[in-house]
PDB file of N, CA and C in Angstrom:
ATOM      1  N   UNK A   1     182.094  95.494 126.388  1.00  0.00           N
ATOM      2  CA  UNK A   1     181.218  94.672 125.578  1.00  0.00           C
ATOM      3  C   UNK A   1     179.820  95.291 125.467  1.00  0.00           C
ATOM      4  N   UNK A   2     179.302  95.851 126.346  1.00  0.00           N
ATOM      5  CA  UNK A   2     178.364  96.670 126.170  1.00  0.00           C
ATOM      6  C   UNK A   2     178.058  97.796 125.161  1.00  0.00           C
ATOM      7  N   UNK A   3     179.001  98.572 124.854  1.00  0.00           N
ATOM      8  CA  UNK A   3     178.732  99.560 124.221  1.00  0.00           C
ATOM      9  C   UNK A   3     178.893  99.014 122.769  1.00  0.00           C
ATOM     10  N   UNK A   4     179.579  97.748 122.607  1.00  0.00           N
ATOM     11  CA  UNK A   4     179.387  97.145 121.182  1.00  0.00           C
ATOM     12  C   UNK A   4     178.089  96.844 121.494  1.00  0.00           C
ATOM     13  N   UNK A   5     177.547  95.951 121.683  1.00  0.00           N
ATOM     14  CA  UNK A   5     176.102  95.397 121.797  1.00  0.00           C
ATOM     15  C   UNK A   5     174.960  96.496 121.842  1.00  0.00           C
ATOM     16  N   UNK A   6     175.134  97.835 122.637  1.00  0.00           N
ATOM     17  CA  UNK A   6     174.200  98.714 122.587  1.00  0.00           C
ATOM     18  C   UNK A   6     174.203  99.012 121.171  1.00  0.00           C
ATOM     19  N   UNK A   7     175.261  99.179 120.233  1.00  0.00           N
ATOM     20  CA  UNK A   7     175.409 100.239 119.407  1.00  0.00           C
ATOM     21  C   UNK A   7     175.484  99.189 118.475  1.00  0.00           C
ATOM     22  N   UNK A   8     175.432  98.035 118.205  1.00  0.00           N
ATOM     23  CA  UNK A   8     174.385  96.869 116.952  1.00  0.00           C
ATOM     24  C   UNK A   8     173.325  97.180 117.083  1.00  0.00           C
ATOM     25  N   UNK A   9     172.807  97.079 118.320  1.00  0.00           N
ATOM     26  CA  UNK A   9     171.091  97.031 118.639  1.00  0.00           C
ATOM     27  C   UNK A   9     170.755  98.383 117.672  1.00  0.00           C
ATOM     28  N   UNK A  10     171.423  99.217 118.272  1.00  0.00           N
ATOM     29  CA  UNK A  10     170.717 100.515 117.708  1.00  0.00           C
ATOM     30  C   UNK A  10     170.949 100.322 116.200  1.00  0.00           C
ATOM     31  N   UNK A  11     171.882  99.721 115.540  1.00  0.00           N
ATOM     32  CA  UNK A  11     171.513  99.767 114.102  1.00  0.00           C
ATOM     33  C   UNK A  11     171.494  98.987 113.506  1.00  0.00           C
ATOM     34  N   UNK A  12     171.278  98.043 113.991  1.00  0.00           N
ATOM     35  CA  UNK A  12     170.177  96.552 113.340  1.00  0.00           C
ATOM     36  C   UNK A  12     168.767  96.759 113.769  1.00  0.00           C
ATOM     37  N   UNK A  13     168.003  98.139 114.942  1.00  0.00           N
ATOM     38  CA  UNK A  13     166.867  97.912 114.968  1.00  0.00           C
ATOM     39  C   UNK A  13     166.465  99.753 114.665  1.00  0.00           C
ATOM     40  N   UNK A  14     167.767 100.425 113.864  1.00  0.00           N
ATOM     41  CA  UNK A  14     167.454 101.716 113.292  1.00  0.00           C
ATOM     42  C   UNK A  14     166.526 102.295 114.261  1.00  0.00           C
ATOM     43  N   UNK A  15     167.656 102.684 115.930  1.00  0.00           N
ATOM     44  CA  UNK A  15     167.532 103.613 116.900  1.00  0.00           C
ATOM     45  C   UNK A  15     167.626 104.669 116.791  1.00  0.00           C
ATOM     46  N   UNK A  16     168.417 105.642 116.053  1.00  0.00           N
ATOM     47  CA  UNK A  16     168.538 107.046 116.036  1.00  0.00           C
ATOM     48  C   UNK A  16     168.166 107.592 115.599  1.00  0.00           C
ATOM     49  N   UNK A  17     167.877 109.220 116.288  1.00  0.00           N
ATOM     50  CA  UNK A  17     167.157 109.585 115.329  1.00  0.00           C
ATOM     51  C   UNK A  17     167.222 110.359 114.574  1.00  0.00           C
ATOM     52  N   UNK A  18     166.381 110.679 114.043  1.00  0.00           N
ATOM     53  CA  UNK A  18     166.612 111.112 112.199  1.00  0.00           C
ATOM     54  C   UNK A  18     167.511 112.373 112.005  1.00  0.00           C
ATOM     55  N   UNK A  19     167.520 113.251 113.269  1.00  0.00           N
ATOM     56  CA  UNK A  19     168.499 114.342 112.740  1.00  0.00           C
ATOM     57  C   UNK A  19     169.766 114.304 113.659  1.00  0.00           C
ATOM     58  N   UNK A  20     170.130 113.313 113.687  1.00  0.00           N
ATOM     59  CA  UNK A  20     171.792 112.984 114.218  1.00  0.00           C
ATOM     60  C   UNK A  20     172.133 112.368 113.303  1.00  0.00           C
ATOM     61  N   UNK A  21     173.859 112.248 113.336  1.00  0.00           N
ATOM     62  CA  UNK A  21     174.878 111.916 112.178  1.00  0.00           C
ATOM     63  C   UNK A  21     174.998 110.545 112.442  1.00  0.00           C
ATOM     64  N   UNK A  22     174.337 109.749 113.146  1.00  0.00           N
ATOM     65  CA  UNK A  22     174.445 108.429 112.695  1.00  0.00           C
ATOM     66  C   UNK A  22     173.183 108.035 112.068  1.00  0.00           C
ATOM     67  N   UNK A  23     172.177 108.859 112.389  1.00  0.00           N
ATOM     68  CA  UNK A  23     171.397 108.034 111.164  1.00  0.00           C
ATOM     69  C   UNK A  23     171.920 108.955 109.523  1.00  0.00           C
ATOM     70  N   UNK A  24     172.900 109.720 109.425  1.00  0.00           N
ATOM     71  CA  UNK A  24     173.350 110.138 108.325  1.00  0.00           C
ATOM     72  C   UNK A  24     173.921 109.127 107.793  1.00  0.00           C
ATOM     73  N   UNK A  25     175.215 108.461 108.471  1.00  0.00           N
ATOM     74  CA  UNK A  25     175.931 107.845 108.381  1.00  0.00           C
ATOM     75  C   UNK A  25     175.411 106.376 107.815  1.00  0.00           C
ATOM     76  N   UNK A  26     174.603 105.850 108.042  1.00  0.00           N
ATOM     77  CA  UNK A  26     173.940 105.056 108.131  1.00  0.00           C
ATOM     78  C   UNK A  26     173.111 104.996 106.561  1.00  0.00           C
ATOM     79  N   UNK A  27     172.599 106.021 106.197  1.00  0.00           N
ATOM     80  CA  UNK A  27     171.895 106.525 104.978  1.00  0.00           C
ATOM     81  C   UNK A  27     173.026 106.304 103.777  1.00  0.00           C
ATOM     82  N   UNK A  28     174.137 107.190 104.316  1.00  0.00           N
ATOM     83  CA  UNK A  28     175.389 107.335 103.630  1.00  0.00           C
ATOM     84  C   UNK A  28     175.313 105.684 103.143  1.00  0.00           C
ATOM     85  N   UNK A  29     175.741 104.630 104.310  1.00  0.00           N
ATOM     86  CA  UNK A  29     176.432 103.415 103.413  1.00  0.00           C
ATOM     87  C   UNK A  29     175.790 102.671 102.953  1.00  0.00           C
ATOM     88  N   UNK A  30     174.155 102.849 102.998  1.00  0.00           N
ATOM     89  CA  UNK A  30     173.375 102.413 102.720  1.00  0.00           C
ATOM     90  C   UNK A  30     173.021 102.638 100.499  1.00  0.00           C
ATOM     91  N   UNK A  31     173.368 104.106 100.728  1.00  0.00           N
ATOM     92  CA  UNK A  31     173.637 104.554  99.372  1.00  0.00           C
ATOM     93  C   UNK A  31     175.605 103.916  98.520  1.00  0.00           C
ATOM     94  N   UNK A  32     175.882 104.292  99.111  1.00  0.00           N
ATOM     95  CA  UNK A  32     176.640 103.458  98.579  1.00  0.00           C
ATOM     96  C   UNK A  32     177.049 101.915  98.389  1.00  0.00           C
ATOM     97  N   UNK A  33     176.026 101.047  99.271  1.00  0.00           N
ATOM     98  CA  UNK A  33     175.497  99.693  98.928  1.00  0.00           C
ATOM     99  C   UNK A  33     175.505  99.849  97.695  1.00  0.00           C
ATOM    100  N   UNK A  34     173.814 100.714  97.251  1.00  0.00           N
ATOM    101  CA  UNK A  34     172.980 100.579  95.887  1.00  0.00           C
ATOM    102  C   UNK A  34     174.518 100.758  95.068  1.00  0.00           C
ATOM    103  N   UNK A  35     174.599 101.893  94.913  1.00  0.00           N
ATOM    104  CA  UNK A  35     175.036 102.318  93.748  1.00  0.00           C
ATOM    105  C   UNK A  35     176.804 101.730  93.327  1.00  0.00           C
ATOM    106  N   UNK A  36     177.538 101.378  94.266  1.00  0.00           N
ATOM    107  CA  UNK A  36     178.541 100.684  94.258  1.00  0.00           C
ATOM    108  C   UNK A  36     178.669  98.858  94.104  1.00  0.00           C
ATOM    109  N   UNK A  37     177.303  98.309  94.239  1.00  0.00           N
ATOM    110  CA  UNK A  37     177.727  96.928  94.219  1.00  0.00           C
ATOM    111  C   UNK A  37     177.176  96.926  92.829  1.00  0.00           C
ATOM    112  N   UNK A  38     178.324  95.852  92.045  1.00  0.00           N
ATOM    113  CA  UNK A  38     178.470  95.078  90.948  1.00  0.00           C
ATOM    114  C   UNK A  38     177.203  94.404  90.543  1.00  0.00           C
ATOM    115  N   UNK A  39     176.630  95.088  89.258  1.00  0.00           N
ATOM    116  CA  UNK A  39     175.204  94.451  88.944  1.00  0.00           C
ATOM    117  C   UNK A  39     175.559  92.532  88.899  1.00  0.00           C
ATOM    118  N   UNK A  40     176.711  92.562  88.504  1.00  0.00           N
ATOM    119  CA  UNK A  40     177.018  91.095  88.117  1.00  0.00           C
ATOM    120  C   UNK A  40     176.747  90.190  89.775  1.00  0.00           C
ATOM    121  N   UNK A  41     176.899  90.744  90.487  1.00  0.00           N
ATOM    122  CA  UNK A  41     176.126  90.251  92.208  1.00  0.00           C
ATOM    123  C   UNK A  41     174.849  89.887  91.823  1.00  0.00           C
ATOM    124  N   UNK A  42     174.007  90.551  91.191  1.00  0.00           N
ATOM    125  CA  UNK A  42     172.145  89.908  91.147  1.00  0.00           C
ATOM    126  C   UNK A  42     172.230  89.267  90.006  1.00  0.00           C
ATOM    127  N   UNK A  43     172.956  89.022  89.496  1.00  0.00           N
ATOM    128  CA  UNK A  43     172.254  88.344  88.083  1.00  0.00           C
ATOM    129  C   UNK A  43     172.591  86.839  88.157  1.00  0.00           C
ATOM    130  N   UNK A  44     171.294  86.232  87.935  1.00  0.00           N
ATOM    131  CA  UNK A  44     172.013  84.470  87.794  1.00  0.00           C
ATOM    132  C   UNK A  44     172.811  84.373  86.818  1.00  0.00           C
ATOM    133  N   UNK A  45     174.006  83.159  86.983  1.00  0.00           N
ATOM    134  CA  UNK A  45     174.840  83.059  85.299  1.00  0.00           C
ATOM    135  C   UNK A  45     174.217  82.407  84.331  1.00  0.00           C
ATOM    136  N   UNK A  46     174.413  82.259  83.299  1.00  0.00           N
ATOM    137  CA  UNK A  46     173.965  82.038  82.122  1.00  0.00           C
ATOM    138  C   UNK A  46     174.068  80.512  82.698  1.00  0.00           C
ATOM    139  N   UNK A  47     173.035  79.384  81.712  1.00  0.00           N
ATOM    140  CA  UNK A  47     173.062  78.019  81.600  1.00  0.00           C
ATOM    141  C   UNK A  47     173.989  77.743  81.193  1.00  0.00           C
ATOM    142  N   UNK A  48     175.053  76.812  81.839  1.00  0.00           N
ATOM    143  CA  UNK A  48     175.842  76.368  80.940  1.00  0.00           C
ATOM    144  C   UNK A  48     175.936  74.254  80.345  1.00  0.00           C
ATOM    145  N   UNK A  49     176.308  74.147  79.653  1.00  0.00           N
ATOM    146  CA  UNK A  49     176.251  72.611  78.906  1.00  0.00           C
ATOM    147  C   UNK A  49     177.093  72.205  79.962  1.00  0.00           C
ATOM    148  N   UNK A  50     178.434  72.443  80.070  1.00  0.00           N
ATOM    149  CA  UNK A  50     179.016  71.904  81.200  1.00  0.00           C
ATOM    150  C   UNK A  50     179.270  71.828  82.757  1.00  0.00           C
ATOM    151  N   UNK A  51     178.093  72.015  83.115  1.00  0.00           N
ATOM    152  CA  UNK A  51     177.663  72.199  84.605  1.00  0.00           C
ATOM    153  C   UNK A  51     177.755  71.044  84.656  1.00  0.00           C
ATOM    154  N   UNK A  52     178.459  70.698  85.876  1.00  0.00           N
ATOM    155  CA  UNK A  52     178.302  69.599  86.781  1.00  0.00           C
ATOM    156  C   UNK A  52     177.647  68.791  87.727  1.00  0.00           C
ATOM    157  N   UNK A  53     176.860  70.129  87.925  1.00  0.00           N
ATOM    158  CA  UNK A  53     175.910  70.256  88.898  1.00  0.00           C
ATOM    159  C   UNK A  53     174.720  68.975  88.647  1.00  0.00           C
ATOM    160  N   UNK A  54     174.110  67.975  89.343  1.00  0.00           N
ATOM    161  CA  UNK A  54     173.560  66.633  88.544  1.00  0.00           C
ATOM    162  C   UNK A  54     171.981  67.452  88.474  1.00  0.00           C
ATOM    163  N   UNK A  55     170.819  66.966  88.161  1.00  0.00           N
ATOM    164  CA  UNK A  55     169.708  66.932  87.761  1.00  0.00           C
ATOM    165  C   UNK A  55     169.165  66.421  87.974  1.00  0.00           C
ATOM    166  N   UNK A  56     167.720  66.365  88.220  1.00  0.00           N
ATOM    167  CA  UNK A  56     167.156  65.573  88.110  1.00  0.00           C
ATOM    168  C   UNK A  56     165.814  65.571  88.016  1.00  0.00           C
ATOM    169  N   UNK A  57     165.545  65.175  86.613  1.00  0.00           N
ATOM    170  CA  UNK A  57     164.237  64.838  85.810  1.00  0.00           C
ATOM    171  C   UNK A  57     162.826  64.158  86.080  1.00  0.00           C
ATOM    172  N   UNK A  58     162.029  64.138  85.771  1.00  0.00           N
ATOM    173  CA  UNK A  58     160.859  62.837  85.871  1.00  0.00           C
ATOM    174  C   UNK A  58     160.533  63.022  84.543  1.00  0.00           C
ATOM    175  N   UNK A  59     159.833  61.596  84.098  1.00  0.00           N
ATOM    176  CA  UNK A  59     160.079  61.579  83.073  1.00  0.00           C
ATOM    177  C   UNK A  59     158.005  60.521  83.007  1.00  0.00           C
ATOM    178  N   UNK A  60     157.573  61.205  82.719  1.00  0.00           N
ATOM    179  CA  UNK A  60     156.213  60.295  82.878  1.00  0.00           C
ATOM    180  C   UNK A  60     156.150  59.374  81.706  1.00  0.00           C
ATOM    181  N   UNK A  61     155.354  58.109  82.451  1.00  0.00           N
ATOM    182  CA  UNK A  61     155.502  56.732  81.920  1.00  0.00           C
ATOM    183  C   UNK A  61     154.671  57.214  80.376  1.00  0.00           C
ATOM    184  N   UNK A  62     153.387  57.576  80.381  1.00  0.00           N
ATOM    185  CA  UNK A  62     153.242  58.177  78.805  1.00  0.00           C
ATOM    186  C   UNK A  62     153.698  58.709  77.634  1.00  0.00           C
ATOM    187  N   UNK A  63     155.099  59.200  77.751  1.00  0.00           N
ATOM    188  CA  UNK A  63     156.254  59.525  76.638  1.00  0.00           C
ATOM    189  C   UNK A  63     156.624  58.407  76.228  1.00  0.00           C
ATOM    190  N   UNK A  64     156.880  57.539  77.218  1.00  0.00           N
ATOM    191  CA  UNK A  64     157.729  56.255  77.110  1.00  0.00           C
ATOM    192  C   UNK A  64     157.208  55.221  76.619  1.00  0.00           C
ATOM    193  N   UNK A  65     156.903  54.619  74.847  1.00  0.00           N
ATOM    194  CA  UNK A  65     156.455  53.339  74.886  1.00  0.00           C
ATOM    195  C   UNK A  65     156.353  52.103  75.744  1.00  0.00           C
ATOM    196  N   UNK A  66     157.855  51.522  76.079  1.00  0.00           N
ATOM    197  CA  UNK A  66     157.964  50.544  76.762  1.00  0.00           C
ATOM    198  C   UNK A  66     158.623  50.616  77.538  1.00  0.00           C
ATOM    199  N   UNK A  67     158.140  50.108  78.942  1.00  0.00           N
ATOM    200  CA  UNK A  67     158.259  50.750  80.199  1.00  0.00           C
ATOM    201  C   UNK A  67     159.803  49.870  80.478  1.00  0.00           C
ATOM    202  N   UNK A  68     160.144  48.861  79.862  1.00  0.00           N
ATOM    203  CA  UNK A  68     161.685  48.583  80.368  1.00  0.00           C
ATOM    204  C   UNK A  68     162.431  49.164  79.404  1.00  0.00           C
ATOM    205  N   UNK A  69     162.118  49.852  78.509  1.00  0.00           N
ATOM    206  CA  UNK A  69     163.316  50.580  77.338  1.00  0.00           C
ATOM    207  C   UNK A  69     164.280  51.605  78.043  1.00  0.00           C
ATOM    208  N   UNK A  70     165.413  50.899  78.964  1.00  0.00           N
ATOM    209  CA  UNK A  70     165.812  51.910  79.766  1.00  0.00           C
ATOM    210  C   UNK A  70     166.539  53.217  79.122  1.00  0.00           C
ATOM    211  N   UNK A  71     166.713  52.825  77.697  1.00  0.00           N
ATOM    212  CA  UNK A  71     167.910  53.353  76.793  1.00  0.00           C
ATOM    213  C   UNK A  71     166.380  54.620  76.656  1.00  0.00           C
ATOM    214  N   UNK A  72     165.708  54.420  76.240  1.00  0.00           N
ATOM    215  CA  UNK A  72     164.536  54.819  75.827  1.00  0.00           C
ATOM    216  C   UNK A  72     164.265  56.235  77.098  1.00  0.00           C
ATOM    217  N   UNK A  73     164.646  55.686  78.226  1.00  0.00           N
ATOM    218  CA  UNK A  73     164.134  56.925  79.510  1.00  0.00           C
ATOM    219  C   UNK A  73     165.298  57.466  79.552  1.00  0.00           C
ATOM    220  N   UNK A  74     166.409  56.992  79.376  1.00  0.00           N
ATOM    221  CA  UNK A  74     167.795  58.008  79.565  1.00  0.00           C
ATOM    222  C   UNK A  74     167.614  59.055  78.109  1.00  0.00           C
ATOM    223  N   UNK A  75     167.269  58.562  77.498  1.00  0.00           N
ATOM    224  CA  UNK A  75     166.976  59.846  75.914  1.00  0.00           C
ATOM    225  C   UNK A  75     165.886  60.270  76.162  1.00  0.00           C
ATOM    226  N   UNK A  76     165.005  60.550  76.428  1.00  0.00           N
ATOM    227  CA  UNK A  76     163.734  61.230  77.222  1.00  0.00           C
ATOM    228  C   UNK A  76     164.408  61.978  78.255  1.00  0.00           C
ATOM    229  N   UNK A  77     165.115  61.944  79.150  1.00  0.00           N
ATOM    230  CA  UNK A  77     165.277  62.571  80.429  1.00  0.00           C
ATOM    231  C   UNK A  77     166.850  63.721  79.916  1.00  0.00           C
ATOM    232  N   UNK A  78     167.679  63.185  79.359  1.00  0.00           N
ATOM    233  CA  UNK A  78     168.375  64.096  78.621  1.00  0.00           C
ATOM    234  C   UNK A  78     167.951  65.052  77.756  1.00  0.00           C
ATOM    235  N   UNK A  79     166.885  64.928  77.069  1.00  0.00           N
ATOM    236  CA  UNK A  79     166.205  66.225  76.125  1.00  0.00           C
ATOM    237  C   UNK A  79     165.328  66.986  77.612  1.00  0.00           C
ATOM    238  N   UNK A  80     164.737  66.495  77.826  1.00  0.00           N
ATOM    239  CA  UNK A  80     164.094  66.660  79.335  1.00  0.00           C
ATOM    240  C   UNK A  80     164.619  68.102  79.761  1.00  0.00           C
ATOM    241  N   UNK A  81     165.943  67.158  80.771  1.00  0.00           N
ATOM    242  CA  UNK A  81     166.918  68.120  81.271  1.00  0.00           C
ATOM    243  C   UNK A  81     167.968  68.959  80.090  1.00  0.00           C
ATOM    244  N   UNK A  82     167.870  69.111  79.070  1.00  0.00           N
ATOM    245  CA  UNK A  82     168.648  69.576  77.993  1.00  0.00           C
ATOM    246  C   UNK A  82     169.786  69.522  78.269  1.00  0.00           C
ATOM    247  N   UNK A  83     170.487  68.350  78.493  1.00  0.00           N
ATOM    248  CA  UNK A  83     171.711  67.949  78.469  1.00  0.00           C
ATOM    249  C   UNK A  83     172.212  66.579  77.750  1.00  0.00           C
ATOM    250  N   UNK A  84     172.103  67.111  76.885  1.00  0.00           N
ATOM    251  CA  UNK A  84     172.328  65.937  75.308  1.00  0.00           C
ATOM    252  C   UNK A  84     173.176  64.606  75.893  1.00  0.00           C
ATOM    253  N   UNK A  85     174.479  65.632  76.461  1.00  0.00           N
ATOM    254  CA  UNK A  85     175.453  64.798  76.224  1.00  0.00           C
ATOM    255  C   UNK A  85     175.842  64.018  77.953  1.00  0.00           C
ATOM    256  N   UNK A  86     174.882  64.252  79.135  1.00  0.00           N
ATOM    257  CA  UNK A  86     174.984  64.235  80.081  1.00  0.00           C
ATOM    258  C   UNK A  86     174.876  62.488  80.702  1.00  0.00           C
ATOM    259  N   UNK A  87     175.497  62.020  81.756  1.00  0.00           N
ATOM    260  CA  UNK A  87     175.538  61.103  81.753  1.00  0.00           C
ATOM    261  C   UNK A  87     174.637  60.428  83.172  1.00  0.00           C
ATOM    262  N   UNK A  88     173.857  59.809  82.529  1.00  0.00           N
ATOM    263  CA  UNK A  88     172.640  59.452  83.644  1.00  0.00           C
ATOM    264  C   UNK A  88     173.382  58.209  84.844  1.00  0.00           C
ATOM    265  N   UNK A  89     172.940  58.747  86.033  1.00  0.00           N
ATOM    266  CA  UNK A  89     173.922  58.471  87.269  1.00  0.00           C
ATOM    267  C   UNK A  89     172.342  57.380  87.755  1.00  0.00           C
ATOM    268  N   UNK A  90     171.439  57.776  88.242  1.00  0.00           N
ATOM    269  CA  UNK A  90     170.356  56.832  88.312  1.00  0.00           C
ATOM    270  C   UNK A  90     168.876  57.238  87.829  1.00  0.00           C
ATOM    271  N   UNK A  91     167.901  55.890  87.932  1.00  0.00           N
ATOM    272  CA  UNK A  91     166.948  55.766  87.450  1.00  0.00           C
ATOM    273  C   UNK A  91     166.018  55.530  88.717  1.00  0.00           C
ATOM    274  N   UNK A  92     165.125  55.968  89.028  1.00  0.00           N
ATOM    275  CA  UNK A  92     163.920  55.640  90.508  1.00  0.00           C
ATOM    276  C   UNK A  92     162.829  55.291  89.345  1.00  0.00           C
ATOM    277  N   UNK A  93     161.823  54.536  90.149  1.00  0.00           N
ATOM    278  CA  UNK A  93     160.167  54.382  89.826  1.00  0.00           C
ATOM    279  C   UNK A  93     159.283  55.031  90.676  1.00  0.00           C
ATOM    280  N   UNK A  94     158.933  56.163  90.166  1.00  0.00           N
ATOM    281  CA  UNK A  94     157.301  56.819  91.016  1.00  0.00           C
ATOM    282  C   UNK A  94     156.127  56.271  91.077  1.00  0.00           C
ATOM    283  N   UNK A  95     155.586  55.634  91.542  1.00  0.00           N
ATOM    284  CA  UNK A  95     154.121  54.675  91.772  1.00  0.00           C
ATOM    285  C   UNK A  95     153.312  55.785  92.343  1.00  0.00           C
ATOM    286  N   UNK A  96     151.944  55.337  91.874  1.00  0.00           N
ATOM    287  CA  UNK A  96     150.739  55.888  92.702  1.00  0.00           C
ATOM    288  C   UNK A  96     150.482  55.074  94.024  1.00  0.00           C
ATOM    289  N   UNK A  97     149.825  55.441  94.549  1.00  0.00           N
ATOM    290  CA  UNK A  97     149.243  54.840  95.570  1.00  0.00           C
ATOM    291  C   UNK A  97     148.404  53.291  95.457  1.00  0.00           C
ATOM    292  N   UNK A  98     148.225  53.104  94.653  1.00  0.00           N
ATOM    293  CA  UNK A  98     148.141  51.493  93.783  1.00  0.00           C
ATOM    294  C   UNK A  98     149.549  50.623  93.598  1.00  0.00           C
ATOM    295  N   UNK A  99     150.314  51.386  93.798  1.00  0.00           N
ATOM    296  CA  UNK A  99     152.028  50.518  93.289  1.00  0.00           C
ATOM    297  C   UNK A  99     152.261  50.467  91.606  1.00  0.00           C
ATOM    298  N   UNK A 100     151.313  51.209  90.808  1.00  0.00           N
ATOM    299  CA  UNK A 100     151.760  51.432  89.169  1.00  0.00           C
ATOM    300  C   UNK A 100     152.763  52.171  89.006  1.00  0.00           C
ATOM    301  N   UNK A 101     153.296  52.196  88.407  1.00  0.00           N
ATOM    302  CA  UNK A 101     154.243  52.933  87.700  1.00  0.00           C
ATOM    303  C   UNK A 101     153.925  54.179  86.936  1.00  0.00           C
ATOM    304  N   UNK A 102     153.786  55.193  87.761  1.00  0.00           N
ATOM    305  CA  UNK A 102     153.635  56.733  86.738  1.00  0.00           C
ATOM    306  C   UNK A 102     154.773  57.592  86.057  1.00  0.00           C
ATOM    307  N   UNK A 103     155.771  56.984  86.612  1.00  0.00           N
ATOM    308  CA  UNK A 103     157.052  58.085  86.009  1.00  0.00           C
ATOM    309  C   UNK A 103     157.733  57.504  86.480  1.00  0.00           C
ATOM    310  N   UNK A 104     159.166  58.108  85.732  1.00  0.00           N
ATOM    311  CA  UNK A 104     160.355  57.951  86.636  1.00  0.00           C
ATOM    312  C   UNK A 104     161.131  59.136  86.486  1.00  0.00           C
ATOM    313  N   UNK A 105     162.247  58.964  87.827  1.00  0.00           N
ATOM    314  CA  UNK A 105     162.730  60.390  88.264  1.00  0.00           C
ATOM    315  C   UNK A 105     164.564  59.954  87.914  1.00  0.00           C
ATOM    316  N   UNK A 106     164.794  60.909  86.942  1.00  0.00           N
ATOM    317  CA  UNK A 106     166.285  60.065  86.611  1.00  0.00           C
ATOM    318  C   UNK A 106     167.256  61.432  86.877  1.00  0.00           C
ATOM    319  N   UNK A 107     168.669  60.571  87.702  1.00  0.00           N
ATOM    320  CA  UNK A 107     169.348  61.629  87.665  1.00  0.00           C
ATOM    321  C   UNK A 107     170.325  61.736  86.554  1.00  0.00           C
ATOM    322  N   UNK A 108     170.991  63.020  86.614  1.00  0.00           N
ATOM    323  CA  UNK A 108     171.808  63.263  85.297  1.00  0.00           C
ATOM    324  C   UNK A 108     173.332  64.051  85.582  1.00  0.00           C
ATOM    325  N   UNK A 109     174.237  63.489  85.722  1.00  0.00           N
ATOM    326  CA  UNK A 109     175.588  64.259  85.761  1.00  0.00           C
ATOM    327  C   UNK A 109     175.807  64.748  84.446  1.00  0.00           C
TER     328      UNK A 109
END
């Protein structure tokens, strides 16, 4: 068990030195990391409409004429979150520190 553990240490804390074949070795798979992994690994995927994934919006009380038009904050919070067709799961009230009503935070499946 030792000589595993010595020989992580040494190359998780890049012990050897520079003109022995493990720090070659080491260089070696390091280059073939770069140049062998799949650009499609770094790239985020594209947005898609049918993500499932839920959302969730705020939607400040100033867009909103009337503050009980709930129909009114679910179409605000869908253009919002640009999911037209998405189906709003809940509605919260954000207050200031007074207890007013500044926004609300709506979620969106």
């Amino acid at each position: 068990m030792g000589f595993i553990s010595d020989t992580s240490k040494k190359i998780a804390f890049w012990n050897y030195s520079r003109t022995s074949w493990q720090w070659d070795v080491l260089c070696v798979l390091i280059l073939v990391f770069i140049f062998l992994t799949p650009k499609s690994w770094f790239v985020n995927p594209p947005y898609r409409q049918n993500d499932a994934s839920p959302t969730t919006v705020a939607v400040a009380v100033d867009v909103i004429g009337n503050q009980l038009d709930r129909k009114e904050i679910e179409n605000r919070a869908k253009e919002r979150g640009h999911r037209p067709n998405g189906q709003v799961t809940g509605i919260r009230e954000l207050t200031d520190s007074s207890g007013k009503v500044i926004a609300y935070e709506v979620d969106i499946k």
